[in-house]
C-alpha atoms as a PDB file:
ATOM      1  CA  UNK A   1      31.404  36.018 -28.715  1.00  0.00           C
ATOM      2  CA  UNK A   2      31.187  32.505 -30.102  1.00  0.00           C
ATOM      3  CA  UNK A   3      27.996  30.555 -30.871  1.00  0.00           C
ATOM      4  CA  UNK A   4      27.051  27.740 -28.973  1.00  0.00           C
ATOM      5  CA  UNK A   5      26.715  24.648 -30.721  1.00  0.00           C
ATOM      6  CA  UNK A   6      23.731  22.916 -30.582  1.00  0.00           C
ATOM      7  CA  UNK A   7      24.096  20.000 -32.802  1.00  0.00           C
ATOM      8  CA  UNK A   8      24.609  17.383 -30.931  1.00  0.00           C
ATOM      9  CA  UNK A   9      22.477  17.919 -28.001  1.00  0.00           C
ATOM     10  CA  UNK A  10      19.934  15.932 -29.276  1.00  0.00           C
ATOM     11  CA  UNK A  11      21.762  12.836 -29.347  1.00  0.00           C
ATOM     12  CA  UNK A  12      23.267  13.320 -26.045  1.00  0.00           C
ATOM     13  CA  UNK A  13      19.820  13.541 -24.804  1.00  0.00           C
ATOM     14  CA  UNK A  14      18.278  10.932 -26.928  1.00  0.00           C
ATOM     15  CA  UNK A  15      21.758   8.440 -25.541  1.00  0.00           C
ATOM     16  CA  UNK A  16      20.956   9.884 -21.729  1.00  0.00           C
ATOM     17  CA  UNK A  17      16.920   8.856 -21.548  1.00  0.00           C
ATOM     18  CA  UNK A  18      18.192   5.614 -23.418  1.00  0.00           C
ATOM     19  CA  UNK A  19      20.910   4.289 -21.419  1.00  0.00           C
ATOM     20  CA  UNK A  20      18.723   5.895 -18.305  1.00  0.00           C
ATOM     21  CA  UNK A  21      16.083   3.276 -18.993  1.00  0.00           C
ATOM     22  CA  UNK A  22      18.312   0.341 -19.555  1.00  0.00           C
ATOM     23  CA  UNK A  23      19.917   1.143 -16.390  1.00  0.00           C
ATOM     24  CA  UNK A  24      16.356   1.224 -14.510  1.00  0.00           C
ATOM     25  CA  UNK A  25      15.141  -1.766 -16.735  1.00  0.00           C
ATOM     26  CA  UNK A  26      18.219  -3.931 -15.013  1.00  0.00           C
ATOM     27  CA  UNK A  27      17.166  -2.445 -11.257  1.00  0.00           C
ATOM     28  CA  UNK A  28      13.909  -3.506 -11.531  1.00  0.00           C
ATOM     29  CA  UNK A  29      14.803  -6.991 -13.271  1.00  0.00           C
ATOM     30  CA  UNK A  30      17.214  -8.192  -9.882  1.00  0.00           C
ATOM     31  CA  UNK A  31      13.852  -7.731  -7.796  1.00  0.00           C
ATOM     32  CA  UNK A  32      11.129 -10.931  -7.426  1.00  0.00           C
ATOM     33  CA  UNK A  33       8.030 -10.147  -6.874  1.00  0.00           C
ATOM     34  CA  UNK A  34       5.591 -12.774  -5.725  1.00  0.00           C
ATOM     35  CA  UNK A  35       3.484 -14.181  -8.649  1.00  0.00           C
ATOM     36  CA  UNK A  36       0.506 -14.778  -6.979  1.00  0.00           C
ATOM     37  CA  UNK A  37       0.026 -12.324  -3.431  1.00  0.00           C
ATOM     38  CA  UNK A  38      -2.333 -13.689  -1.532  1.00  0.00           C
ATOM     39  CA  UNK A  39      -4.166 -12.511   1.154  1.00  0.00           C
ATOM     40  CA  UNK A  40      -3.405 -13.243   5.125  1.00  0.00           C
ATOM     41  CA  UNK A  41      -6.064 -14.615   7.213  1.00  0.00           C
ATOM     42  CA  UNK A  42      -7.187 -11.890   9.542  1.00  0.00           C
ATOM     43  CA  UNK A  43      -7.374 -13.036  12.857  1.00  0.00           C
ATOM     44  CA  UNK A  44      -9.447 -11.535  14.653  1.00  0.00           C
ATOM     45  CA  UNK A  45      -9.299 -11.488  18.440  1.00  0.00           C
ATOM     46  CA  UNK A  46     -12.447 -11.043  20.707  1.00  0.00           C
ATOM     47  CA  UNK A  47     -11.607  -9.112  23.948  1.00  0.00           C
ATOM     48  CA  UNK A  48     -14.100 -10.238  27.038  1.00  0.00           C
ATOM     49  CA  UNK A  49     -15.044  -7.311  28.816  1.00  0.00           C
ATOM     50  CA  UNK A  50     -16.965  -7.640  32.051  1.00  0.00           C
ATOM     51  CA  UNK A  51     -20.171  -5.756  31.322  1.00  0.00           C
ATOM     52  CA  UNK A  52     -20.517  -8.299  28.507  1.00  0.00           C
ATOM     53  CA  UNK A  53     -21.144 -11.114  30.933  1.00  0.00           C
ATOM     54  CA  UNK A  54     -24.077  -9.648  32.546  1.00  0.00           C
ATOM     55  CA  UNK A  55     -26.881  -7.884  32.327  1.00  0.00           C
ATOM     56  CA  UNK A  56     -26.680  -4.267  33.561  1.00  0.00           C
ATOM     57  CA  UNK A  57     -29.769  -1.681  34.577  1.00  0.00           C
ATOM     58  CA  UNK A  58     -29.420  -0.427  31.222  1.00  0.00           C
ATOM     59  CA  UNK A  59     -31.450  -4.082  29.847  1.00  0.00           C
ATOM     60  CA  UNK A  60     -33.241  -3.940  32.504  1.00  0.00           C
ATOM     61  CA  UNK A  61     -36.432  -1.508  31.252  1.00  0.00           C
ATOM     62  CA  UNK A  62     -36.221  -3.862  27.831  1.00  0.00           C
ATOM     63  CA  UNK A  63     -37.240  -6.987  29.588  1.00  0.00           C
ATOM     64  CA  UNK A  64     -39.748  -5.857  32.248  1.00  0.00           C
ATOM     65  CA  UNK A  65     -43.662  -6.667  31.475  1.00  0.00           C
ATOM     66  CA  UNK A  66     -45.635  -3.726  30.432  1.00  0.00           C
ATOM     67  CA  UNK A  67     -47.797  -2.455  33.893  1.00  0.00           C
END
């Protein structure tokens, strides 16, 4: 049974992970990213509910004088 032969595995390797990053080097060149990112202005919305517009019993103890 033959041996395999080894010897040039390491430059197929070595020629794989190379051409491997010029190939992922040219991807990530065609993509624009924004220079600057900025943030958006939140906007924040403030739902009226109804038991905001009144008082309810549960104030009501709070703003009675003491007896």
């Amino acid at each position: 049974m033959p041996q395999l032969d080894t010897s040039t595995w390491s430059t197929t390797i070595v020629s794989m992970i190379l051409t491997l990053f010029i190939i992922f080097q040219l991807k990530i060149s065609k993509h624009h990213f924004p220079m600057s990112p900025e943030l958006k202005p939140l906007s924040t919305s403030k739902t009226n509910t109804p038991w905001e517009k009144k008082w309810t019993k549960i104030y009501l103890p709070l703003s009675l004088p003491l007896q």
